[in-house]
Every structure is written in C-alpha cells, then in structure tokens.
N, C-alpha and C. Protein backbone atom coordinates (compact mmCIF):
# COMPACT_ATOMS: atom_id res chain seq x y z
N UNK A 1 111.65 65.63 175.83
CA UNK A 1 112.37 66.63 175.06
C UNK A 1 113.64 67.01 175.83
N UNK A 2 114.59 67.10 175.27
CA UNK A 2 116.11 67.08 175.85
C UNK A 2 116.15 69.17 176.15
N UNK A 3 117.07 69.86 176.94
CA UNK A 3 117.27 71.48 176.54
C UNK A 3 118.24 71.15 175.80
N UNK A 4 117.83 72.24 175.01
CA UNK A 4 118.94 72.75 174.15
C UNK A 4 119.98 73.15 174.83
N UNK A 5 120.63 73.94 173.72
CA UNK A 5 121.97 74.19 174.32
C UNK A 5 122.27 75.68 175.34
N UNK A 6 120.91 76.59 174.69
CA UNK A 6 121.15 78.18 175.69
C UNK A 6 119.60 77.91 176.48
N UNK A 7 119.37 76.80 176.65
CA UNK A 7 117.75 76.93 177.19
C UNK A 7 117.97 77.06 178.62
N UNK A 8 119.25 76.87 179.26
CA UNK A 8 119.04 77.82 180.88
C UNK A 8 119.64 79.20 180.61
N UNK A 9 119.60 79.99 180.00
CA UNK A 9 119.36 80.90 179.24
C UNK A 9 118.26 82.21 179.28
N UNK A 10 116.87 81.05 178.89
CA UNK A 10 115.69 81.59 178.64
C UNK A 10 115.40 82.44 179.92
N UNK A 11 115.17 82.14 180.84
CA UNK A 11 114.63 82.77 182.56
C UNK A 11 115.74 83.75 182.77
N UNK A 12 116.42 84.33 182.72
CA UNK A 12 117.60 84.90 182.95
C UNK A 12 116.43 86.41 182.72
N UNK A 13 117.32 87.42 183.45
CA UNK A 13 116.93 89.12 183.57
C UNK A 13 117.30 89.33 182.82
N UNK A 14 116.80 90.48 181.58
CA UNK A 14 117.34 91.39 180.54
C UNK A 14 118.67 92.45 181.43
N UNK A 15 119.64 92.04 180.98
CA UNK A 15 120.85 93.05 181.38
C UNK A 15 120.49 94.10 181.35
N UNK A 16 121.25 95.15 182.16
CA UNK A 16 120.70 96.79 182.39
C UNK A 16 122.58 97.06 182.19
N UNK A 17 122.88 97.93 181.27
CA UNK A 17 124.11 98.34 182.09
C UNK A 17 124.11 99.79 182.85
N UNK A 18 124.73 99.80 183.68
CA UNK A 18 125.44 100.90 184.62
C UNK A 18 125.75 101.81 184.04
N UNK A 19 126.85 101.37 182.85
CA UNK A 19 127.27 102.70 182.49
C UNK A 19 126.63 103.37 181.21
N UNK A 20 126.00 102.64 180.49
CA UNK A 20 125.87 103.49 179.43
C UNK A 20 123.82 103.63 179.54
N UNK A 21 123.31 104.96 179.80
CA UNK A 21 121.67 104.63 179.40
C UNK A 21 121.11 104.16 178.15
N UNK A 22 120.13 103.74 178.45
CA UNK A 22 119.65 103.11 176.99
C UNK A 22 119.09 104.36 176.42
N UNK A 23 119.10 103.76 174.88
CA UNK A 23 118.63 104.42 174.13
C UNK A 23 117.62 104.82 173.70
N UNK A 24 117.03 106.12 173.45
CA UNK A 24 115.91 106.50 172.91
C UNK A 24 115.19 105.56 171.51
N UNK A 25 114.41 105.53 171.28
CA UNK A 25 113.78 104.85 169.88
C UNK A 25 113.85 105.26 168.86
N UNK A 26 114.37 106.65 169.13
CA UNK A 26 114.76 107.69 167.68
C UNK A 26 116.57 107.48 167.56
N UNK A 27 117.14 107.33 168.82
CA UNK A 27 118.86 107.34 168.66
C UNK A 27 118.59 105.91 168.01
N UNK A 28 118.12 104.87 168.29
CA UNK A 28 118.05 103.44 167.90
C UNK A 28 117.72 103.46 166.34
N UNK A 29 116.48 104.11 165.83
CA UNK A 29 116.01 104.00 164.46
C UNK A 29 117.10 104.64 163.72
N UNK A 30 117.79 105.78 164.25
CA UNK A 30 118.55 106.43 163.33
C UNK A 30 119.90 105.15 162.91
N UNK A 31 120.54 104.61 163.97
CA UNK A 31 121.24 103.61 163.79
C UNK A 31 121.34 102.41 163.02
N UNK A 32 120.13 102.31 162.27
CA UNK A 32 119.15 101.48 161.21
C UNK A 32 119.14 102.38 160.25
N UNK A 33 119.34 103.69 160.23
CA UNK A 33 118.84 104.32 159.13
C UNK A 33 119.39 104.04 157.89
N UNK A 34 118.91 104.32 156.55
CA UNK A 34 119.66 104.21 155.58
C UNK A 34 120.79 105.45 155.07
N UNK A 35 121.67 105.45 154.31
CA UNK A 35 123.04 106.66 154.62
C UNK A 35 122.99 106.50 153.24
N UNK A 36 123.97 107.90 152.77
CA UNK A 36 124.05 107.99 151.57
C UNK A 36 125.52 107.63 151.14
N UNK A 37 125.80 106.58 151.18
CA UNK A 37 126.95 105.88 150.94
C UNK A 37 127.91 106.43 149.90
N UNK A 38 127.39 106.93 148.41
CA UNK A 38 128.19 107.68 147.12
C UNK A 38 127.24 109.20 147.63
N UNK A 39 128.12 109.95 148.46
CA UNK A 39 128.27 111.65 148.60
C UNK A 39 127.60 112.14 147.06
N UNK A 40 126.49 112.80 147.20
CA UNK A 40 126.07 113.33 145.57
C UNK A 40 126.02 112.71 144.93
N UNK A 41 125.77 111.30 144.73
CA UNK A 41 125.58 110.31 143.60
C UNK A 41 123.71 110.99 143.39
N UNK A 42 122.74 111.11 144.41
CA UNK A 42 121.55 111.44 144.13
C UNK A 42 121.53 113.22 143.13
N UNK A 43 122.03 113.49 143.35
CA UNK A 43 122.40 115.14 143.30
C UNK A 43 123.05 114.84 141.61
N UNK A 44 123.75 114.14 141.57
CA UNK A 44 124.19 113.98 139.77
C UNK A 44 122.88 112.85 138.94
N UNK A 45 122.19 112.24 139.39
CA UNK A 45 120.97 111.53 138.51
C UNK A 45 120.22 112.70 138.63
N UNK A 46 119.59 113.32 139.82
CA UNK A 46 118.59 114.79 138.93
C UNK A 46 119.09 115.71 138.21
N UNK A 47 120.55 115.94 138.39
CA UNK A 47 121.54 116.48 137.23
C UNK A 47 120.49 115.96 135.67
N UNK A 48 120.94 114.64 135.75
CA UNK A 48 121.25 113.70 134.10
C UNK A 48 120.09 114.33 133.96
N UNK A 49 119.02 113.72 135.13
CA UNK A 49 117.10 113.95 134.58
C UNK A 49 117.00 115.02 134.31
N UNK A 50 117.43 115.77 134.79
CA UNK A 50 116.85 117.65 134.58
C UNK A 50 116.89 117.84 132.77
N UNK A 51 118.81 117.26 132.84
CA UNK A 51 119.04 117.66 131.21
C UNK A 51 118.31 117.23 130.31
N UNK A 52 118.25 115.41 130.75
CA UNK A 52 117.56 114.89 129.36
C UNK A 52 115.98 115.38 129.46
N UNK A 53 115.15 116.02 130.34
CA UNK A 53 114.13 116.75 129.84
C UNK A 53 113.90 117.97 129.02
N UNK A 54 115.54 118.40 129.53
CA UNK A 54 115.12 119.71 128.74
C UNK A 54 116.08 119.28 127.27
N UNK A 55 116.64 118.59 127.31
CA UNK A 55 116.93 118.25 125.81
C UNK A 55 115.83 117.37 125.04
N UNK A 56 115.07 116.74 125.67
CA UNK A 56 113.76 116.00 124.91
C UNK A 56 112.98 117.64 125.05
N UNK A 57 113.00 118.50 125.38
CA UNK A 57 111.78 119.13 125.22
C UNK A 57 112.30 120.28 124.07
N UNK A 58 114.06 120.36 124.11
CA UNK A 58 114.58 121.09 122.74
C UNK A 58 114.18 120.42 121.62
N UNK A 59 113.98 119.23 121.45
CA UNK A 59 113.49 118.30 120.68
C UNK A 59 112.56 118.48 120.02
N UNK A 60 111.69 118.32 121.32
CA UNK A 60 110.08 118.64 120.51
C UNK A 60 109.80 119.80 119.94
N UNK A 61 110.45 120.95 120.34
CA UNK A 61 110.44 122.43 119.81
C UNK A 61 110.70 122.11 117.96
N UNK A 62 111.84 121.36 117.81
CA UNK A 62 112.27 121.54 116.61
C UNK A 62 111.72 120.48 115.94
N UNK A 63 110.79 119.99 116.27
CA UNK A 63 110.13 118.70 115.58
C UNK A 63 110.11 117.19 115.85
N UNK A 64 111.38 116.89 116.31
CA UNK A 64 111.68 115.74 116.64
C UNK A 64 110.91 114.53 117.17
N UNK A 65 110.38 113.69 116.87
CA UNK A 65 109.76 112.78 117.69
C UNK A 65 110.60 111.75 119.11
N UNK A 66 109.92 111.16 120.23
CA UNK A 66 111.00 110.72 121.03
C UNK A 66 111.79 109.60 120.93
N UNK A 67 110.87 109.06 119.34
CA UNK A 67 112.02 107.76 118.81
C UNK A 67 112.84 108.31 117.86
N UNK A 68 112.74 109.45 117.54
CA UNK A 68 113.94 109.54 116.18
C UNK A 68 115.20 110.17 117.64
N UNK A 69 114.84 111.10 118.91
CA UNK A 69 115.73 111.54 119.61
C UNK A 69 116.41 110.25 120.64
N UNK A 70 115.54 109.19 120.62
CA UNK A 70 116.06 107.95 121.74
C UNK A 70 116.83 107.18 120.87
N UNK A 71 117.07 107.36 119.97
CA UNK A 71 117.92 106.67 118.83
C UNK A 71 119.15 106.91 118.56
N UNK A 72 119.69 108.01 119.32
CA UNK A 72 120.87 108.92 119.12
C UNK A 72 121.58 107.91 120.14
C-alpha cells in the first residue's frame, strides 16, 4: 500500500495555540447554533395563525362550515 498524500500527517500533535484559549462546549455549540436569519418572520406566521383561528372561529359562530370558509 503506497501513503497517501497527508499520511505523514496522521502522528503529528493536535496544535494548542498560545494565544487564543480554547473553547468551552457551550461557546462552540452556540457557533453551530441555528439564527433567526428574517428578524420577526416567526413573530408574523403566529400573527397569520392567531387571525385565521379567530376568523375560522367567527365562522363557526355564524354558521359557516370550514369548507364553505376555506373556499374564500
């Protein structure tokens, strides 16, 4: 079997640097974390949801079934 190309590589020490300490497992996970990329995009869909419940539930007050109101 021939080495590859980084296989004197493998045996080598995990680098430490000097200047900067490593990181906690919580500074690390947060760095992975997921972000809310559209500011209030979540905050305007429970908006929509809130309404269209309480407009399906004005609905049902006045008779409406949820296929004659999903039809609009």
């Amino acid at each position: 079997m021939s080495k590859g190309k980084y296989e004197d590589m493998l045996d080598l020490p995990h680098p430490v640097s000097k200047k900067h300490p490593r990181m906690t497992m919580q500074e690390r996970a947060a760095q992975f974390a997921p972000f809310a990329a559209l500011t209030g995009h979540g905050a305007a869909i429970e908006r929509t949801a809130r309404a269209q419940e309480e407009s399906m539930e004005e609905a049902a007050l006045y008779g409406f079934g949820e296929e004659e109101f999903l039809d609009d």
